[in-house]
PDB file of N, CA and C in Angstrom:
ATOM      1  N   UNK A   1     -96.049  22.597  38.401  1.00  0.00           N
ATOM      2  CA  UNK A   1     -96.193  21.273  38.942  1.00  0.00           C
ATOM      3  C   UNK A   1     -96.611  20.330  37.831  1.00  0.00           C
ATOM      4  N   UNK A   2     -95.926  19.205  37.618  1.00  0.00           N
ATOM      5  CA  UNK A   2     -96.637  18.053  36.444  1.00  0.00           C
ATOM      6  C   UNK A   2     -97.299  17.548  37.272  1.00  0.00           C
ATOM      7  N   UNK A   3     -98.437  16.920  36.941  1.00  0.00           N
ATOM      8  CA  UNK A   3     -99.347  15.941  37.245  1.00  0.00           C
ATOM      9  C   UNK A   3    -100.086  14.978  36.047  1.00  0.00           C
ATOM     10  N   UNK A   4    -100.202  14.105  36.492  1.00  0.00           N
ATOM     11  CA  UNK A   4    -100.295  12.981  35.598  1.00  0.00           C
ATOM     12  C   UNK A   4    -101.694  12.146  35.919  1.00  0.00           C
ATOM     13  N   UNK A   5    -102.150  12.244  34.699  1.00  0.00           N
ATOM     14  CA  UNK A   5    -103.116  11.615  34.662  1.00  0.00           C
ATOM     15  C   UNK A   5    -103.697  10.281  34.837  1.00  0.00           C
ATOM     16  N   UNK A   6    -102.412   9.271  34.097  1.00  0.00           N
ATOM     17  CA  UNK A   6    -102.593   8.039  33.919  1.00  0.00           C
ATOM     18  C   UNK A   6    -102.303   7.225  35.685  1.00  0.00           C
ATOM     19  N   UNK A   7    -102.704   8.221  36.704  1.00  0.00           N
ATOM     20  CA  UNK A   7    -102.317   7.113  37.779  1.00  0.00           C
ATOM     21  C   UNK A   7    -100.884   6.695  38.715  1.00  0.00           C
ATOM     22  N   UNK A   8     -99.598   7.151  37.675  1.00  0.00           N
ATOM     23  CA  UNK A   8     -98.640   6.363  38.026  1.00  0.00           C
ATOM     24  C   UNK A   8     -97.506   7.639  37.976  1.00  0.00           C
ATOM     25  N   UNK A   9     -96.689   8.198  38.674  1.00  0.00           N
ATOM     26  CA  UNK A   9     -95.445   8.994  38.722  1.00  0.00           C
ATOM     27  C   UNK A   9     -94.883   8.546  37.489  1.00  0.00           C
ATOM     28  N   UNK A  10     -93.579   9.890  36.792  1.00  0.00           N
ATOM     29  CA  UNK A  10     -93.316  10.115  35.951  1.00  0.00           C
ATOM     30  C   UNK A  10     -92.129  10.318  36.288  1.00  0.00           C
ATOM     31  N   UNK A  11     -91.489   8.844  36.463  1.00  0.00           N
ATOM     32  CA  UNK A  11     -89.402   9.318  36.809  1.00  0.00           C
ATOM     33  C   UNK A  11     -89.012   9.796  36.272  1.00  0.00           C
ATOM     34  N   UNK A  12     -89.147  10.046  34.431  1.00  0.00           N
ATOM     35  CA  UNK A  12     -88.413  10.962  34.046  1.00  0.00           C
ATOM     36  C   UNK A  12     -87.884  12.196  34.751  1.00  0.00           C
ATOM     37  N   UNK A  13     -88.892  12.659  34.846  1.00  0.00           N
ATOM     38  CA  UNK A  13     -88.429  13.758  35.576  1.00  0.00           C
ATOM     39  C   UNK A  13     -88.371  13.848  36.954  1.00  0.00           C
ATOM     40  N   UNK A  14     -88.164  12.910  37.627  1.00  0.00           N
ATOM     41  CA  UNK A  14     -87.772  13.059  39.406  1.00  0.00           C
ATOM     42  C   UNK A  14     -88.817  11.983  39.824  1.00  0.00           C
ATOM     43  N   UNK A  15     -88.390  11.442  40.765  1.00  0.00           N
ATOM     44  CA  UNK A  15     -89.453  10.762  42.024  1.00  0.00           C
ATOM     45  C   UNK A  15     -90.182  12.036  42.346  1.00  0.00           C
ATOM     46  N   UNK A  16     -91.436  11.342  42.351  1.00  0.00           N
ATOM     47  CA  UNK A  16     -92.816  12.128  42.942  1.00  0.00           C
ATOM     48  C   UNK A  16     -93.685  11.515  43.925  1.00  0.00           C
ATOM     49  N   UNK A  17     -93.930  12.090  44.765  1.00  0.00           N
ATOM     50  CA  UNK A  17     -94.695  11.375  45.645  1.00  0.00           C
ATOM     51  C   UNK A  17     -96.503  12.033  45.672  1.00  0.00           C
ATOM     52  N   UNK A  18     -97.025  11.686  45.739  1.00  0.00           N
ATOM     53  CA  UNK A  18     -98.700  12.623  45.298  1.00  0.00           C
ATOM     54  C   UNK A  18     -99.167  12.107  46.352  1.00  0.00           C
ATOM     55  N   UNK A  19     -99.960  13.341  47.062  1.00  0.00           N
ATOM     56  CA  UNK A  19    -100.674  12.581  48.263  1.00  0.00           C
ATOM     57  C   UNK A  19    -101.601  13.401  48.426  1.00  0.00           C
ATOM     58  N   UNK A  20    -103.111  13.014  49.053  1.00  0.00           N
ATOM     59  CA  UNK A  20    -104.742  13.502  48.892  1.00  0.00           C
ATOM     60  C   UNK A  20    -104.996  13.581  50.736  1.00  0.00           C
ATOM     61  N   UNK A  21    -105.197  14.338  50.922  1.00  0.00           N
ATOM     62  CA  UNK A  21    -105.690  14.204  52.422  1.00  0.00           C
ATOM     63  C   UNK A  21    -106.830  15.480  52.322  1.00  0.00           C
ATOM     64  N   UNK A  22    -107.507  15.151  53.553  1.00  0.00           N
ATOM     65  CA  UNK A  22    -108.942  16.210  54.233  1.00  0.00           C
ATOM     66  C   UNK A  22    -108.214  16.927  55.065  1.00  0.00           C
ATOM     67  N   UNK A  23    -108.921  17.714  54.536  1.00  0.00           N
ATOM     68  CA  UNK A  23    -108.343  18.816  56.052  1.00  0.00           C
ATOM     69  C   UNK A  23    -109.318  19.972  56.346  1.00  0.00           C
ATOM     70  N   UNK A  24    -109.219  20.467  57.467  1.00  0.00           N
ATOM     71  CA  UNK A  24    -110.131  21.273  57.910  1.00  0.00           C
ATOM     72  C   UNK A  24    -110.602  21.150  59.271  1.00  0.00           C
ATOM     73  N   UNK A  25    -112.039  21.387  59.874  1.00  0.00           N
ATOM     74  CA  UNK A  25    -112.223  21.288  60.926  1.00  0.00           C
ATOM     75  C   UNK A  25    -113.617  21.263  61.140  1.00  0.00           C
ATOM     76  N   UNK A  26    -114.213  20.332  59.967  1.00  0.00           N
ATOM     77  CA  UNK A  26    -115.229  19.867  60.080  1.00  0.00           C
ATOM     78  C   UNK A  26    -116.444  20.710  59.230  1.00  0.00           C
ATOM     79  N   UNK A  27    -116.781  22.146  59.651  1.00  0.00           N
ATOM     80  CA  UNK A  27    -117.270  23.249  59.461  1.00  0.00           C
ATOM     81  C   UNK A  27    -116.852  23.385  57.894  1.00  0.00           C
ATOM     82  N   UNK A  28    -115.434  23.542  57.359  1.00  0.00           N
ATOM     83  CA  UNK A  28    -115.234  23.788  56.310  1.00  0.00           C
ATOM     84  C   UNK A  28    -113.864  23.348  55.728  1.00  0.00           C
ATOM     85  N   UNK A  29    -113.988  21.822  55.768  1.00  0.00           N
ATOM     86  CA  UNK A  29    -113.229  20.726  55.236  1.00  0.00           C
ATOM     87  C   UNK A  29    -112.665  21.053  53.926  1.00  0.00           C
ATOM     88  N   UNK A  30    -112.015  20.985  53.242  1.00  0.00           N
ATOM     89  CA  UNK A  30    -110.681  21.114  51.959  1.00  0.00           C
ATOM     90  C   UNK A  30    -110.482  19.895  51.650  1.00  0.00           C
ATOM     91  N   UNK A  31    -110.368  19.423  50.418  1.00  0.00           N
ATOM     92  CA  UNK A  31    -109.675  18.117  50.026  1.00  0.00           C
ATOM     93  C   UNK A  31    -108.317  19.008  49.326  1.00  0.00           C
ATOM     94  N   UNK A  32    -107.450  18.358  49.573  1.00  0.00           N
ATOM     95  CA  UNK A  32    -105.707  19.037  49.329  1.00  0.00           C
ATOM     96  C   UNK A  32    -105.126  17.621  48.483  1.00  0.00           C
ATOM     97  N   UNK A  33    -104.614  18.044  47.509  1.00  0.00           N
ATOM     98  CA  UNK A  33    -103.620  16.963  47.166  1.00  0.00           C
ATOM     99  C   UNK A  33    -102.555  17.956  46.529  1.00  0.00           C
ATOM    100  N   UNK A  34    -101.202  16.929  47.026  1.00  0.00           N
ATOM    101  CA  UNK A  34    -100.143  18.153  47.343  1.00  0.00           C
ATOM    102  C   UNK A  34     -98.539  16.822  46.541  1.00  0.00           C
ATOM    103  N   UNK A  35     -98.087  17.305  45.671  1.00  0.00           N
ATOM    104  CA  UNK A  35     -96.666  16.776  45.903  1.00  0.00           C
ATOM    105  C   UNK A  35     -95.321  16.727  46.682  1.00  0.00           C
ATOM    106  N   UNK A  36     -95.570  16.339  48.055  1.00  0.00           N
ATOM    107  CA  UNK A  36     -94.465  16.312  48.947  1.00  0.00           C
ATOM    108  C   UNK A  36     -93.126  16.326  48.901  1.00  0.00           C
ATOM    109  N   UNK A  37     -92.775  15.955  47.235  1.00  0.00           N
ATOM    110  CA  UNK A  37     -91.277  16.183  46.907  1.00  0.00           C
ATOM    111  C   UNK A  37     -91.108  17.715  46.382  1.00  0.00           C
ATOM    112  N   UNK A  38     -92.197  18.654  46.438  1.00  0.00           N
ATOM    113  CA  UNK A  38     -91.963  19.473  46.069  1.00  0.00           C
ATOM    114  C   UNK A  38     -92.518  20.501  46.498  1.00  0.00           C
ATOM    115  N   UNK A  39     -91.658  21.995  46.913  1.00  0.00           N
ATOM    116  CA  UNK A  39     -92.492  23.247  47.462  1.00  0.00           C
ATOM    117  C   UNK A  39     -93.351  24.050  46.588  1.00  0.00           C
ATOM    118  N   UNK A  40     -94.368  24.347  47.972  1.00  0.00           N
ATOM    119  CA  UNK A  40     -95.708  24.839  46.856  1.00  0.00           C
ATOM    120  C   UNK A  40     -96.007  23.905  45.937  1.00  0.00           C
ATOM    121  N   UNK A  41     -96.393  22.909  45.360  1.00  0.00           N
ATOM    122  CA  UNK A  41     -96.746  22.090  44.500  1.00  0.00           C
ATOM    123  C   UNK A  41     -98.374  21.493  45.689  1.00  0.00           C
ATOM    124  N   UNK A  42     -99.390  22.034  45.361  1.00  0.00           N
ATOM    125  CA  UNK A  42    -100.663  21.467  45.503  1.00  0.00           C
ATOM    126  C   UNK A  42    -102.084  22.113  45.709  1.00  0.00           C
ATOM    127  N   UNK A  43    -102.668  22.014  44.974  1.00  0.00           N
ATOM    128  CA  UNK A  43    -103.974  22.183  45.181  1.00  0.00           C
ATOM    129  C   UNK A  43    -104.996  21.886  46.341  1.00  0.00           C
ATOM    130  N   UNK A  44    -106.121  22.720  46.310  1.00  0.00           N
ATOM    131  CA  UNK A  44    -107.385  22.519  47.452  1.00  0.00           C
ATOM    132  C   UNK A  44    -108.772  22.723  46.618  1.00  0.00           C
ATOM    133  N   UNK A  45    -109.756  22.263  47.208  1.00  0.00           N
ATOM    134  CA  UNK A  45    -111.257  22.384  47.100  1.00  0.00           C
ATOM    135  C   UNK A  45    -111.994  21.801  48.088  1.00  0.00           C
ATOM    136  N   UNK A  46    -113.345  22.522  48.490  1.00  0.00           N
ATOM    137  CA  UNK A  46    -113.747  22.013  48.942  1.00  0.00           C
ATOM    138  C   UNK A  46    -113.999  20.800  48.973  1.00  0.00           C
ATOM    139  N   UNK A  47    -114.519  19.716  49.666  1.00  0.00           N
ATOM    140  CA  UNK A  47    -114.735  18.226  49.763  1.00  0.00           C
ATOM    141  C   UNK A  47    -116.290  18.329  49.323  1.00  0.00           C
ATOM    142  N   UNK A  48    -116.891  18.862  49.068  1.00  0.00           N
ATOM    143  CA  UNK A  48    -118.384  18.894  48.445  1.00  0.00           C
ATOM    144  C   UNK A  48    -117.941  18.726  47.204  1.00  0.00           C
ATOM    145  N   UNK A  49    -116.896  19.364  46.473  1.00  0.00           N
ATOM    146  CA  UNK A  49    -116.685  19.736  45.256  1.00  0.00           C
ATOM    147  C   UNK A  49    -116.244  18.377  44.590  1.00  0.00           C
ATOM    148  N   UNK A  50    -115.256  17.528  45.601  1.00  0.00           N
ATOM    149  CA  UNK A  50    -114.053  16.564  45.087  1.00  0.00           C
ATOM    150  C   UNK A  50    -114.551  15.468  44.579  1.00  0.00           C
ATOM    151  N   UNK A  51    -114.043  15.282  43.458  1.00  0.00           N
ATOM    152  CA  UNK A  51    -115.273  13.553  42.699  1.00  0.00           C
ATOM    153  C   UNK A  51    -114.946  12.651  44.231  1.00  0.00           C
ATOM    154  N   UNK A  52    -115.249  11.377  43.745  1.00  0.00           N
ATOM    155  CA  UNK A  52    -115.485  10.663  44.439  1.00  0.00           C
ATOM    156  C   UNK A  52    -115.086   9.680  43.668  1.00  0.00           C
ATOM    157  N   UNK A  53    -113.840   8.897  44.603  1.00  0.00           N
ATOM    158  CA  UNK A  53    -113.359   7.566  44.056  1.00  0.00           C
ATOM    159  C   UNK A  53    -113.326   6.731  43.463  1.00  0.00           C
ATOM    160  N   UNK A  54    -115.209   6.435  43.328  1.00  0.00           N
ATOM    161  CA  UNK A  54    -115.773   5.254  42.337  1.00  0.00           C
ATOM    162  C   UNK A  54    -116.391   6.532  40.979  1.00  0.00           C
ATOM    163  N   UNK A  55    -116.258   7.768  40.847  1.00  0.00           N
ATOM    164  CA  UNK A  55    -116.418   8.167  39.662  1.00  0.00           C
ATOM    165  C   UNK A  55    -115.068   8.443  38.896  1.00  0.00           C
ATOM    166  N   UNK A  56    -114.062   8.262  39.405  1.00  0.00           N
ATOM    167  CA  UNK A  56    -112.731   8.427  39.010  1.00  0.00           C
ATOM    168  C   UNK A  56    -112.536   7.088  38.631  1.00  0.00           C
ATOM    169  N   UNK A  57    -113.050   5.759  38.735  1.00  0.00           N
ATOM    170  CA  UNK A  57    -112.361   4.529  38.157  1.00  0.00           C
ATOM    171  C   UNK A  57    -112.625   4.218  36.416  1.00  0.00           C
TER     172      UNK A  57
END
């Protein structure tokens, strides 16, 4: 899977779509971010684990 750091998809090599969602069931929530243009392409961690938005800017 490429993933990119700088923020922004990488047409070179294909439309990418990157997407971050929660999941779980409260008890033991996952943060997932997954590339939808592509199978098997995505990661999990817990949501305790996952930075947080304003430490990523």
């Amino acid at each position: 899977m490429y993933m990119s750091s700088s923020g922004y998809s990488d047409t070179s090599r294909g439309a990418r779509e990157i997407v971050g969602s929660v999941d779980g069931d409260g008890d033991d929530e996952q943060y997932v971010i997954a590339d939808i243009t592509a199978d098997d392409a995505w990661l999990a961690m817990a949501v305790d684990d996952a930075p947080s938005l304003p430490s990523c800017r």
